[in-house]
C-alpha atoms as a PDB file:
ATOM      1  CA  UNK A   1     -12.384  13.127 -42.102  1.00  0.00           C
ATOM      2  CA  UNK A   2     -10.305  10.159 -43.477  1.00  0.00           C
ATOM      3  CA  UNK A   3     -10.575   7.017 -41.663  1.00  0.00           C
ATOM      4  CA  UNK A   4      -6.884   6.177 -43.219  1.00  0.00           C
ATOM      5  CA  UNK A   5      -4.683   7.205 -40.440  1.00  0.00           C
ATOM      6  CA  UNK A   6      -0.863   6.027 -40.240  1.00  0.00           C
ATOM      7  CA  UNK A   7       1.474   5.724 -38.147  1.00  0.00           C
ATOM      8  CA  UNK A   8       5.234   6.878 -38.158  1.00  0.00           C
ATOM      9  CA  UNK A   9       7.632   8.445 -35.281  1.00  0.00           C
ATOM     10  CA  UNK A  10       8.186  12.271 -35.394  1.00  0.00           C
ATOM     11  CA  UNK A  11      11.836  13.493 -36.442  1.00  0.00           C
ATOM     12  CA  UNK A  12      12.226  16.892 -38.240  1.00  0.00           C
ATOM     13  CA  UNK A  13      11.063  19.989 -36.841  1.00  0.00           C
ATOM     14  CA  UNK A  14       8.680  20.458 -39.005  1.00  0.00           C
ATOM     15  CA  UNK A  15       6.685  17.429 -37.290  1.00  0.00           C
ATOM     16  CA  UNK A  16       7.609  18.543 -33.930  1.00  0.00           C
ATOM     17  CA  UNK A  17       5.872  22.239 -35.134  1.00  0.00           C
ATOM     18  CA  UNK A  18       2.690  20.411 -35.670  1.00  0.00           C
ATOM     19  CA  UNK A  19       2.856  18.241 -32.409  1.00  0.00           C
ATOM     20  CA  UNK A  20       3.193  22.022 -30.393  1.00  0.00           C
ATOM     21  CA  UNK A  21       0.143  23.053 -32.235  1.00  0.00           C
ATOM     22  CA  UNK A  22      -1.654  19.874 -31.678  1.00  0.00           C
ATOM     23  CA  UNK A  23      -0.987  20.421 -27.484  1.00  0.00           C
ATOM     24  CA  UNK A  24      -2.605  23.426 -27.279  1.00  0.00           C
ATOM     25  CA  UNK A  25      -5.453  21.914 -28.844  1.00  0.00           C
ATOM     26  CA  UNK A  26      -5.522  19.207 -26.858  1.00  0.00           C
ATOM     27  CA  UNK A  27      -4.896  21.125 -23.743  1.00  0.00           C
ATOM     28  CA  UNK A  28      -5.787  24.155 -24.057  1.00  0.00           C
ATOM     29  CA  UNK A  29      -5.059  27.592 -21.262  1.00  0.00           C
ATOM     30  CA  UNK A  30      -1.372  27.479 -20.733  1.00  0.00           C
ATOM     31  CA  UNK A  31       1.581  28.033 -22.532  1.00  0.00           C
ATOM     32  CA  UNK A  32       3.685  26.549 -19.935  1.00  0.00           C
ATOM     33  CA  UNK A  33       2.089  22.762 -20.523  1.00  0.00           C
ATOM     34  CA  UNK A  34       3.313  22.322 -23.574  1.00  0.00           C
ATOM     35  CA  UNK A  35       6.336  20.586 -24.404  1.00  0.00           C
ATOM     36  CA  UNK A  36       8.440  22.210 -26.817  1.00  0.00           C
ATOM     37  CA  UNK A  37       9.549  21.645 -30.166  1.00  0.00           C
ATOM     38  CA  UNK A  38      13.753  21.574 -29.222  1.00  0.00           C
ATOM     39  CA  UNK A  39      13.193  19.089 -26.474  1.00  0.00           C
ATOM     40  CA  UNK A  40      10.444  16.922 -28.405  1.00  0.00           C
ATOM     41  CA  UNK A  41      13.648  16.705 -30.898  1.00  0.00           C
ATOM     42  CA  UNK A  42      16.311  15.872 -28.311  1.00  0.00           C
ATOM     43  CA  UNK A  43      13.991  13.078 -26.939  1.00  0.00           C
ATOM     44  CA  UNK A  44      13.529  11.623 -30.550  1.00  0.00           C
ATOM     45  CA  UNK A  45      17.014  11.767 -31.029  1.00  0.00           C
ATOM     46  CA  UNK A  46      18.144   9.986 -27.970  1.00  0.00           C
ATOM     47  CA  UNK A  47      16.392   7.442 -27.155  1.00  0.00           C
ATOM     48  CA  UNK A  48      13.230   8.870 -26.218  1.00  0.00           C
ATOM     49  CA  UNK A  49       9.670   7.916 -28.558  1.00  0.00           C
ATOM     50  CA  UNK A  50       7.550  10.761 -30.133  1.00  0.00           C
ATOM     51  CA  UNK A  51       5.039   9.028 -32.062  1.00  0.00           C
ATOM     52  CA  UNK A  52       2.155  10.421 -33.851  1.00  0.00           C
ATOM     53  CA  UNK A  53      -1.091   9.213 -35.922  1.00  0.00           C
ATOM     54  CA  UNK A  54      -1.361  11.441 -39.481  1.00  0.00           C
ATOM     55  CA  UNK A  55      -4.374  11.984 -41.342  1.00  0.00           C
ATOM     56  CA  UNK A  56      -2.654  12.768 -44.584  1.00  0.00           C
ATOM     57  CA  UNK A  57       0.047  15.414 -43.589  1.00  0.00           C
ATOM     58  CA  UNK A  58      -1.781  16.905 -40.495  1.00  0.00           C
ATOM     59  CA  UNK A  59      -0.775  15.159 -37.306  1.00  0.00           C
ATOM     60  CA  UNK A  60      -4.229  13.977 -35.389  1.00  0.00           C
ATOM     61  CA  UNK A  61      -2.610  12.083 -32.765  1.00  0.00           C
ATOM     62  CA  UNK A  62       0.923  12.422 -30.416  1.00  0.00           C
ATOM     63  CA  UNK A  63       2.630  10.215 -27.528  1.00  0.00           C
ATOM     64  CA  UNK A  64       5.568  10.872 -25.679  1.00  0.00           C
ATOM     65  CA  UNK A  65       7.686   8.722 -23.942  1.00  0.00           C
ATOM     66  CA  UNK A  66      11.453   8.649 -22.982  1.00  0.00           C
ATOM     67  CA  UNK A  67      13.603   5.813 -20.826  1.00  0.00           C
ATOM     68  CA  UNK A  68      13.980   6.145 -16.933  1.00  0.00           C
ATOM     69  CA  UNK A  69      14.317   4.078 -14.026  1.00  0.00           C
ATOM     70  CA  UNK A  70      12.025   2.443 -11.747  1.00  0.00           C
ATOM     71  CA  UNK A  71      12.547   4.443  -8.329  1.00  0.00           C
ATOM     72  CA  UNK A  72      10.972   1.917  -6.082  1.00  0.00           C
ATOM     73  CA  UNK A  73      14.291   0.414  -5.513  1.00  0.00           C
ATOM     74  CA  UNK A  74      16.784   3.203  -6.051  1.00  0.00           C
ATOM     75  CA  UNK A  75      19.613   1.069  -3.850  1.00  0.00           C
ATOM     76  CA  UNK A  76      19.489  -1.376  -7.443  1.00  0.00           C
ATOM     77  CA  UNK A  77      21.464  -0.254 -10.457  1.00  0.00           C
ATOM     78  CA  UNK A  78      20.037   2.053 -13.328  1.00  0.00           C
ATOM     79  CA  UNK A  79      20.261  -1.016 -15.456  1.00  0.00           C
ATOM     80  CA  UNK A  80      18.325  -3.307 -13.345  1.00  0.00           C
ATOM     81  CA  UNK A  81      15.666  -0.724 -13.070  1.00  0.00           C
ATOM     82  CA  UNK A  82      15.056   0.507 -16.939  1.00  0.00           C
ATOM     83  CA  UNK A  83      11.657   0.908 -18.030  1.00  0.00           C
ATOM     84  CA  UNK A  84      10.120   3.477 -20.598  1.00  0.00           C
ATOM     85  CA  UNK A  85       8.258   6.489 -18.923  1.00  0.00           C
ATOM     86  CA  UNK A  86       5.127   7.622 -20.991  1.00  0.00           C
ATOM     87  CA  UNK A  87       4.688  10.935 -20.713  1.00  0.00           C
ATOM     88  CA  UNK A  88       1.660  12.533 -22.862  1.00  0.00           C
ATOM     89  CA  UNK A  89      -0.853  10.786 -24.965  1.00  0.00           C
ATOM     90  CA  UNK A  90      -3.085  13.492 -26.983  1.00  0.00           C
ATOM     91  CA  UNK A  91      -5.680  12.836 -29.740  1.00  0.00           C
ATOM     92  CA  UNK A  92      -7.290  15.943 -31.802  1.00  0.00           C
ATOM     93  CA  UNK A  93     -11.273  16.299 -30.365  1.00  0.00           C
ATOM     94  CA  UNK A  94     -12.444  15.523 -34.021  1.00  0.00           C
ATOM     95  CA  UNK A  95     -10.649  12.560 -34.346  1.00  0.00           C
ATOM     96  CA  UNK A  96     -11.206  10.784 -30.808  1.00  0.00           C
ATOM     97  CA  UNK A  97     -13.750   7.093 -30.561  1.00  0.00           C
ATOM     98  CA  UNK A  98     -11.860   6.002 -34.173  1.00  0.00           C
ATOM     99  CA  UNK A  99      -8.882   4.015 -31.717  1.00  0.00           C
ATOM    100  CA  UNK A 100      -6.413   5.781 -32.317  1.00  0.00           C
ATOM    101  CA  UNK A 101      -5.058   6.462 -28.976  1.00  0.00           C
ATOM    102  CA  UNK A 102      -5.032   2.389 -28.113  1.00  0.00           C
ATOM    103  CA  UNK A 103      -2.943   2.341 -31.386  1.00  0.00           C
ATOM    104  CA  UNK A 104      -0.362   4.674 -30.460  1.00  0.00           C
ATOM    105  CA  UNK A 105      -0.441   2.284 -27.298  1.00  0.00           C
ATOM    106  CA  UNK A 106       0.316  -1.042 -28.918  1.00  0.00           C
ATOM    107  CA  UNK A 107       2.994   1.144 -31.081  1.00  0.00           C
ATOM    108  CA  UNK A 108       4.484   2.294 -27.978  1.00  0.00           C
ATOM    109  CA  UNK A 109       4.143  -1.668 -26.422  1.00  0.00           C
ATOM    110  CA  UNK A 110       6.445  -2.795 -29.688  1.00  0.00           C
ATOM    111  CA  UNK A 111       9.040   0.126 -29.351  1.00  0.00           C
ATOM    112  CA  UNK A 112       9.616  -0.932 -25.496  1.00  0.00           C
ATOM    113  CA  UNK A 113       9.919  -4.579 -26.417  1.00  0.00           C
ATOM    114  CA  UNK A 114      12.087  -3.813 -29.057  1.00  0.00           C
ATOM    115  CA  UNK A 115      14.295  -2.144 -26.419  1.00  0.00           C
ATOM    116  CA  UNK A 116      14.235  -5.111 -24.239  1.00  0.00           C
ATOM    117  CA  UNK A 117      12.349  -2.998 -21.404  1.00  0.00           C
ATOM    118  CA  UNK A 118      10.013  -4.782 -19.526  1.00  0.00           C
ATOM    119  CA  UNK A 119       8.125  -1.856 -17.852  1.00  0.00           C
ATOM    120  CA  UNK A 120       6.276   1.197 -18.567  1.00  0.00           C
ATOM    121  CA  UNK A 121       4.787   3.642 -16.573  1.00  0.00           C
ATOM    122  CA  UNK A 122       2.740   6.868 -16.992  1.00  0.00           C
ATOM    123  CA  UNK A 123      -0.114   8.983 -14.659  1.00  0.00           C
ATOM    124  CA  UNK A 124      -3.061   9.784 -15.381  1.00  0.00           C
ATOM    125  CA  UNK A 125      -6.515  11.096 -13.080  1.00  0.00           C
ATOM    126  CA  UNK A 126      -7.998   8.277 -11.444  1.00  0.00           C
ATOM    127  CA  UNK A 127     -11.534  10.578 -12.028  1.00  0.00           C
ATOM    128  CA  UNK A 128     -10.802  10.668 -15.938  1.00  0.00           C
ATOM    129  CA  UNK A 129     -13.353   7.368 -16.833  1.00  0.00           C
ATOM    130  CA  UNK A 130     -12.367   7.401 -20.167  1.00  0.00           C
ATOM    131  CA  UNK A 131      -8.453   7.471 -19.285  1.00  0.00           C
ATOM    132  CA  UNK A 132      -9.424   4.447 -17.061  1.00  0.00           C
ATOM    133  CA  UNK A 133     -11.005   2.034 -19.381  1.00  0.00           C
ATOM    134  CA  UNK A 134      -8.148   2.574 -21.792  1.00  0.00           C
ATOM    135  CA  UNK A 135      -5.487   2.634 -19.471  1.00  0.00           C
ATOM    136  CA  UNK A 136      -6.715  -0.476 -17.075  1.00  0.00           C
ATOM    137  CA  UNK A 137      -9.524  -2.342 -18.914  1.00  0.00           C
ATOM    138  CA  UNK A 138      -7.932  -2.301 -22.745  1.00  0.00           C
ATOM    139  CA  UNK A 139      -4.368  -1.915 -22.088  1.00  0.00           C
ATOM    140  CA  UNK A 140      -4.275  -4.445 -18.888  1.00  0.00           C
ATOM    141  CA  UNK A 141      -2.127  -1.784 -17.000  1.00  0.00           C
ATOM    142  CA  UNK A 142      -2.122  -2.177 -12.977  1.00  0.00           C
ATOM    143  CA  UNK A 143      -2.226   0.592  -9.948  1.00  0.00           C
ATOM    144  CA  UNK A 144      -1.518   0.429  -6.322  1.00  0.00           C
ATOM    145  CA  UNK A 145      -0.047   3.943  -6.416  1.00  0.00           C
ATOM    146  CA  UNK A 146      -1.645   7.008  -5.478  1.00  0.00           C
ATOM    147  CA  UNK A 147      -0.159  10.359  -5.521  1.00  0.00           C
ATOM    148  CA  UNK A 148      -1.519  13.739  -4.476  1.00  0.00           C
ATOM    149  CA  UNK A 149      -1.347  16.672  -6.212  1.00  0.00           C
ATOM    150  CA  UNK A 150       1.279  15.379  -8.664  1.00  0.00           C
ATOM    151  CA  UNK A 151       1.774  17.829 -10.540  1.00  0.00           C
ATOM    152  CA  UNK A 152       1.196  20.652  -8.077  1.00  0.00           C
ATOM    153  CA  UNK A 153      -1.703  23.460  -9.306  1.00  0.00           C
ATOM    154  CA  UNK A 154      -2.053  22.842 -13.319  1.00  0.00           C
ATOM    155  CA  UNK A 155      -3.167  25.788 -15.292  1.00  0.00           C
ATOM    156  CA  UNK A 156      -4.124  24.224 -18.454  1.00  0.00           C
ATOM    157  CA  UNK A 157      -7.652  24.384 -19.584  1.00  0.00           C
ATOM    158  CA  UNK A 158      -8.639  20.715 -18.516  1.00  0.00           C
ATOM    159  CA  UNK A 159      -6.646  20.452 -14.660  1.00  0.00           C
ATOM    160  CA  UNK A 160      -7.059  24.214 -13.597  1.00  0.00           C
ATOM    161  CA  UNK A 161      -8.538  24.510  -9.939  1.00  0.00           C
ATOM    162  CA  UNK A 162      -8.521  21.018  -9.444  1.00  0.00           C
ATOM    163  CA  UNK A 163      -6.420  18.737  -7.292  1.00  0.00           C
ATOM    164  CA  UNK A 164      -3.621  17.278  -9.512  1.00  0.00           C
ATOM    165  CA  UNK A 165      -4.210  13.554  -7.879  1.00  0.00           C
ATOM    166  CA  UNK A 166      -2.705  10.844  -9.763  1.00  0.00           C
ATOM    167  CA  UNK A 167      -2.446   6.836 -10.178  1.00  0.00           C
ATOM    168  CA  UNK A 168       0.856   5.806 -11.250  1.00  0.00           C
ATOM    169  CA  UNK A 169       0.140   3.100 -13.028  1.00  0.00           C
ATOM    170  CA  UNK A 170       2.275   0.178 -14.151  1.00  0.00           C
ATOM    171  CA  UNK A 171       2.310  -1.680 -17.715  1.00  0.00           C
ATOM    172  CA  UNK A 172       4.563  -5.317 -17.564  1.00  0.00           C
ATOM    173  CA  UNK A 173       4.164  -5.217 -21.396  1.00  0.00           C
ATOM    174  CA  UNK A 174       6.101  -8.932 -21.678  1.00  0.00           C
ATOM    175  CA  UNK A 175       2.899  -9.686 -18.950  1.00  0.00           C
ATOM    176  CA  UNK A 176       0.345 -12.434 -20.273  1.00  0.00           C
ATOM    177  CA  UNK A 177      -2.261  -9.910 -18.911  1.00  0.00           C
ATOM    178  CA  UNK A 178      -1.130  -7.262 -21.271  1.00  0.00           C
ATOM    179  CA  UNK A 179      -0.669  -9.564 -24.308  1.00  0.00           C
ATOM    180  CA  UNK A 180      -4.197 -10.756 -23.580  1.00  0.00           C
ATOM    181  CA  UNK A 181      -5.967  -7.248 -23.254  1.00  0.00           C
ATOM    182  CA  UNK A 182      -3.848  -5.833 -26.326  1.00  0.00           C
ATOM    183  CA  UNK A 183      -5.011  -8.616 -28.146  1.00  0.00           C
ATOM    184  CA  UNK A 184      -8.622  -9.039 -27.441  1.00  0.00           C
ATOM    185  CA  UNK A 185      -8.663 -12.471 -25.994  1.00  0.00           C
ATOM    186  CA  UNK A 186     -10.197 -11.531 -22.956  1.00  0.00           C
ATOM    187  CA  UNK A 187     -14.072 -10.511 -23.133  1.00  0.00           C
ATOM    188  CA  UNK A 188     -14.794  -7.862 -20.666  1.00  0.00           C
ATOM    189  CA  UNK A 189     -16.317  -8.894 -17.968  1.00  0.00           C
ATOM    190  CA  UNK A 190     -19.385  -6.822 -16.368  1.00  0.00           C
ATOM    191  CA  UNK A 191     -20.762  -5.477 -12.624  1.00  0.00           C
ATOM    192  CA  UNK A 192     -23.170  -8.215 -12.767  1.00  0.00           C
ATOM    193  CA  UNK A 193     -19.915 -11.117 -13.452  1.00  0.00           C
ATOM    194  CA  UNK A 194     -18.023  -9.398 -10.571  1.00  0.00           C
ATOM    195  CA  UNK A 195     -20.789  -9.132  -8.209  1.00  0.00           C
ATOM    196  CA  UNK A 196     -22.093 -12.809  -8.771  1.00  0.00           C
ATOM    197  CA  UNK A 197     -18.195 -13.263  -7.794  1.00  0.00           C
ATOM    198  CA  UNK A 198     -18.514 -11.836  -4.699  1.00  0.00           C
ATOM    199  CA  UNK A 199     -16.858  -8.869  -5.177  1.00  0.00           C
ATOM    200  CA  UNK A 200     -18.349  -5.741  -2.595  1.00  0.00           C
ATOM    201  CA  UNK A 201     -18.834  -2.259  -3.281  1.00  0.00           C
ATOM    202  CA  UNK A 202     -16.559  -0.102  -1.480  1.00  0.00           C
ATOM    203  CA  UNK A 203     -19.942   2.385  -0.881  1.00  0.00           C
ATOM    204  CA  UNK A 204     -22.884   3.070  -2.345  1.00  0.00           C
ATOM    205  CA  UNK A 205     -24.379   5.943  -4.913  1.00  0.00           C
ATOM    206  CA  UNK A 206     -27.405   7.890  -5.926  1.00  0.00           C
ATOM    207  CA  UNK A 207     -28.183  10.119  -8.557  1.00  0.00           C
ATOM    208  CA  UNK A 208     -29.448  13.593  -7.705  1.00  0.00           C
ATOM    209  CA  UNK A 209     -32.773  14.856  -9.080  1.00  0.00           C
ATOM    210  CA  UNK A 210     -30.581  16.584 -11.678  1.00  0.00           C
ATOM    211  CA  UNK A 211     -29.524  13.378 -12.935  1.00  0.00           C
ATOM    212  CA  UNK A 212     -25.456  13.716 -11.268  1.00  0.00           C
ATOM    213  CA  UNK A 213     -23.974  10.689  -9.682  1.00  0.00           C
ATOM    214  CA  UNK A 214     -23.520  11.107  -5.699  1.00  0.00           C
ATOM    215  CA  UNK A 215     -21.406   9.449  -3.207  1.00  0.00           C
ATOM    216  CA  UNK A 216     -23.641   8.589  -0.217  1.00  0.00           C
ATOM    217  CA  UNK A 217     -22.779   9.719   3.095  1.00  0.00           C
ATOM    218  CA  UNK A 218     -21.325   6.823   4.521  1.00  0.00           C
ATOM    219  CA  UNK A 219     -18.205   4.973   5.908  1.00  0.00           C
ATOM    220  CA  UNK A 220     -16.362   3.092   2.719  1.00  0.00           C
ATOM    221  CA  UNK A 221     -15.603  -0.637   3.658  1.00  0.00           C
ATOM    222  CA  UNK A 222     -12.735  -2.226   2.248  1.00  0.00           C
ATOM    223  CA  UNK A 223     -14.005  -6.208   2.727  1.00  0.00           C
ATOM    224  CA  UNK A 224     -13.393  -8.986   0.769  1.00  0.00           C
ATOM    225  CA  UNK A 225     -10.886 -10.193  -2.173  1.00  0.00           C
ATOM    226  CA  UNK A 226     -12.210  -7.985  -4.648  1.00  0.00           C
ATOM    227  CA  UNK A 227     -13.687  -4.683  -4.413  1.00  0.00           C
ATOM    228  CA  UNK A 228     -15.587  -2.294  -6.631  1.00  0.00           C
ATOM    229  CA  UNK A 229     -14.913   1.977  -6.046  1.00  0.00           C
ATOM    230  CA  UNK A 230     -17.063   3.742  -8.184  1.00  0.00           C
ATOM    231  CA  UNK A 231     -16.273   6.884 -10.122  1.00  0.00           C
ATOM    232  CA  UNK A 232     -18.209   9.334 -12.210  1.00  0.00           C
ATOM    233  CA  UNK A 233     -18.369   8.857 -16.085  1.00  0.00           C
ATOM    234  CA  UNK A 234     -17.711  12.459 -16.632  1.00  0.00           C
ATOM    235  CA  UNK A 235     -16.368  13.977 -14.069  1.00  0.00           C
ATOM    236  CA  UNK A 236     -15.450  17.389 -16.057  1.00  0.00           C
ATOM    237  CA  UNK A 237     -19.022  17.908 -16.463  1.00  0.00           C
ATOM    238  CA  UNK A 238     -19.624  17.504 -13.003  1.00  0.00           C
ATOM    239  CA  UNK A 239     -17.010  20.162 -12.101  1.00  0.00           C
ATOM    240  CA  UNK A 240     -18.611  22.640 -14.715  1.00  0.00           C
ATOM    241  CA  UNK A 241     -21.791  22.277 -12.781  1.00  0.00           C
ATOM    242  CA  UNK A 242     -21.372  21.505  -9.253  1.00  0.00           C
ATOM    243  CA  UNK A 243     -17.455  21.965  -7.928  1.00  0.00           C
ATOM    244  CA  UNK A 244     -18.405  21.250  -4.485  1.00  0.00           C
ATOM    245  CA  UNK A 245     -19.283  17.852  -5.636  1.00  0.00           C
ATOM    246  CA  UNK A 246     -16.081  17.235  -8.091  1.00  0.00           C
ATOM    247  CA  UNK A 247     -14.466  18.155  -4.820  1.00  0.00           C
ATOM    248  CA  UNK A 248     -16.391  15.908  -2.918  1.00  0.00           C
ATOM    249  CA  UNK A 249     -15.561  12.920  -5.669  1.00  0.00           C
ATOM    250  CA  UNK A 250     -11.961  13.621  -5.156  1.00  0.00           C
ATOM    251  CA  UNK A 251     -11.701  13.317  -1.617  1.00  0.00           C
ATOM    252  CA  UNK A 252     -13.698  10.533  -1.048  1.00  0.00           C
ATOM    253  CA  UNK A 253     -11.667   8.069  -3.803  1.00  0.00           C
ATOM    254  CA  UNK A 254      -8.594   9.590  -2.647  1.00  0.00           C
ATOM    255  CA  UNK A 255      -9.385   8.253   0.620  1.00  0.00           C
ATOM    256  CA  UNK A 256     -10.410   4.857  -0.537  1.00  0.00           C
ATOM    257  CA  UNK A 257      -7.406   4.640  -2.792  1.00  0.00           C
ATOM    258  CA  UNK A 258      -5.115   5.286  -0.380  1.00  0.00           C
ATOM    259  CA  UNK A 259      -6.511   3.202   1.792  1.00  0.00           C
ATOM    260  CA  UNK A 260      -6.972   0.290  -0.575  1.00  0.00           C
ATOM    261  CA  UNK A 261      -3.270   0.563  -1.441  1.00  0.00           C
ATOM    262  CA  UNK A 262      -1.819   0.195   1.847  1.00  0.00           C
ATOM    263  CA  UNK A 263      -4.081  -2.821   3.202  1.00  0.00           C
ATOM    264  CA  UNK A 264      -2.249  -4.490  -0.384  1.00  0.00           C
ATOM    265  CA  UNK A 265      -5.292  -4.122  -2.720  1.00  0.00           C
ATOM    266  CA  UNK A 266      -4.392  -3.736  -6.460  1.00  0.00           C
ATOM    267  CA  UNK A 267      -6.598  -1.805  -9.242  1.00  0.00           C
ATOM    268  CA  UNK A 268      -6.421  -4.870 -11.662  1.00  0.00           C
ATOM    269  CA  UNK A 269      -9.821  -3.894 -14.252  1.00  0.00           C
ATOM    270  CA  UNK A 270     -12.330  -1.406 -15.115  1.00  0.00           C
ATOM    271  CA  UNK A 271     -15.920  -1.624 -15.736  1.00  0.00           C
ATOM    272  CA  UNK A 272     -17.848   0.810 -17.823  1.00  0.00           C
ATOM    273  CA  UNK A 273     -21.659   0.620 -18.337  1.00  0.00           C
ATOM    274  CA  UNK A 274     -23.881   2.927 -20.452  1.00  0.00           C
ATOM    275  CA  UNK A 275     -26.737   2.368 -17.908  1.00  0.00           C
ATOM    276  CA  UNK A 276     -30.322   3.633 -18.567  1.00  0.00           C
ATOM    277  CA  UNK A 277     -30.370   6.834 -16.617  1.00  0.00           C
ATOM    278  CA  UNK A 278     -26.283   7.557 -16.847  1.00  0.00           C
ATOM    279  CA  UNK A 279     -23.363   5.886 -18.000  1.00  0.00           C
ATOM    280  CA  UNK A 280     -21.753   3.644 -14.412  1.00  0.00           C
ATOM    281  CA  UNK A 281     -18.092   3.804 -13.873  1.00  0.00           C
ATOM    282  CA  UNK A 282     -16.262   0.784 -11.762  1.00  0.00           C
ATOM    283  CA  UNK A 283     -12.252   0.108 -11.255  1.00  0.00           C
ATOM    284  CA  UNK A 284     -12.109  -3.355 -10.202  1.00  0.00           C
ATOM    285  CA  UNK A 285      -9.611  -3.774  -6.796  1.00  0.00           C
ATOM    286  CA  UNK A 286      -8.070  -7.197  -6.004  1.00  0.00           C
ATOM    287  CA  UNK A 287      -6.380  -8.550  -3.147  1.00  0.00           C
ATOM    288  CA  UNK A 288      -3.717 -11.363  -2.829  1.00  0.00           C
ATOM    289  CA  UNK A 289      -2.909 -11.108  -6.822  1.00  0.00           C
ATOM    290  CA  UNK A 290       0.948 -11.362  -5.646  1.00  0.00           C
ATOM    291  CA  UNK A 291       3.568  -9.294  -7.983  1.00  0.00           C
ATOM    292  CA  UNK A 292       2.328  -6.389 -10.102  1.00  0.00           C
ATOM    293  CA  UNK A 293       4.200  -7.768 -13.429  1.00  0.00           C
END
């Protein structure tokens, strides 16, 4: 495997061929997820980005974004509204932990400010831990939208017979909290620098005598200025071996989300910890941080 990946945008059909075949691997089940090659090419064609990461010739890594509007204030004109709506992100399993999906990222970032587009936006599962340290720790994107069952019942390998829940999640890519995290001036701060902070966990854990991380059974509490909601590290694996509990993990942080969103809490950093036992899994929720961008 060559560590000498580059970087281009995808144009003839030939790419678009490979970035079909490189969706199934990705995610893998269903036919229907896949986006195909004729409208990869009328997005690339017309304004939209389809961007991919090549080792060599064979295409190792894809994103997909086109222009839209911001719907949170429809009564506005489309032109006060443009941002850049990312779509899919994918990176082939043998080529994932070598960075190339925070490349594609910071690619993406410079196409949007070349546009003069202040905004992007994509989903992703608020259970997905890796998604989450990319998306709010690296990247410096912010949440205080939660949507159930986005995408109605999935049938792809990865999403099948579990709730589609989504954050929405907002990147202000002109933001000095985005230029900071893209660039690495910010050292990431740990559960022991938030809790000497004062920031309160939203409810405690255990682990099981299997070794799988457990919600305890009690009331969350939403107190204070900053808040921590833990998540599993892997919460696939936890579906392969106890569904009940996956379940259980999405009801209870889509409770606390909610929740947290409406009393004007924001999901402003992530917190990942390899721990001793298990790897520990925090988003970060502050208060009183004013506007999102």
């Amino acid at each position: 495997m060559s560590s000498n990946i580059t970087y281009r945008k995808l144009r003839s059909p030939e790419d678009m061929g490979q970035a079909e075949e490189l969706q199934r691997l990705v995610y893998p089940g269903s036919e229907t997820e896949v986006v195909p090659i004729h409208i990869l090419l009328a997005l690339s064609h017309n304004g939209g980005l389809v961007l991919g990461a090549f080792d060599s010739d064979k295409l190792v890594g894809l994103l997909i974004g086109f222009l839209g509007t911001d719907q949170k204030s429809p009564d506005r004109p489309a032109m006060t509204r443009l941002k850049h709506a990312s779509h899919m992100m994918g990176v082939d399993p043998d080529y994932r932990d070598l960075g190339i999906g925070i490349r594609l990222k910071c690619l993406q970032r410079e196409d949007v400010l070349e546009n003069g587009v202040r905004l992007a936006t994509w989903t992703y599962d608020p259970l997905q831990s890796r998604n989450a340290n990319i998306n709010i720790r690296r990247l410096g994107a912010v949440c205080n939208e939660y949507i159930r069952d986005y995408y109605g019942e999935m049938r792809d390998g990865i999403n099948v017979g579990f709730h589609s829940d989504r954050f929405r999640v907002d990147w202000w890519v002109t933001s000095r909290r985005v230029q900071s995290r893209v660039d690495e001036l910010r050292g990431s701060l740990g559960l022991a620098n938030f809790l000497a902070g004062g920031a309160k966990k939203a409810y405690s854990t255990h682990l099981t005598p299997e070794g799988i991380l457990q919600p305890d059974d009690v009331e969350p509490e939403l107190d204070g200025s900053v808040i921590l909601v833990e998540i599993p590290s892997d919460v696939s694996s936890i579906r392969e071996k106890n569904p009940d509990l996956a379940l259980d993990w999405r009801m209870l942080t889509r409770k606390v989300f909610e929740l947290a969103f409406s009393k004007g809490y924001i999901v402003t950093d992530f917190v990942f910890l390899k721990g001793e036992k298990i790897p520990r899994s925090y988003y970060v929720l502050s208060y009183g941080e004013g506007k999102l961008g």
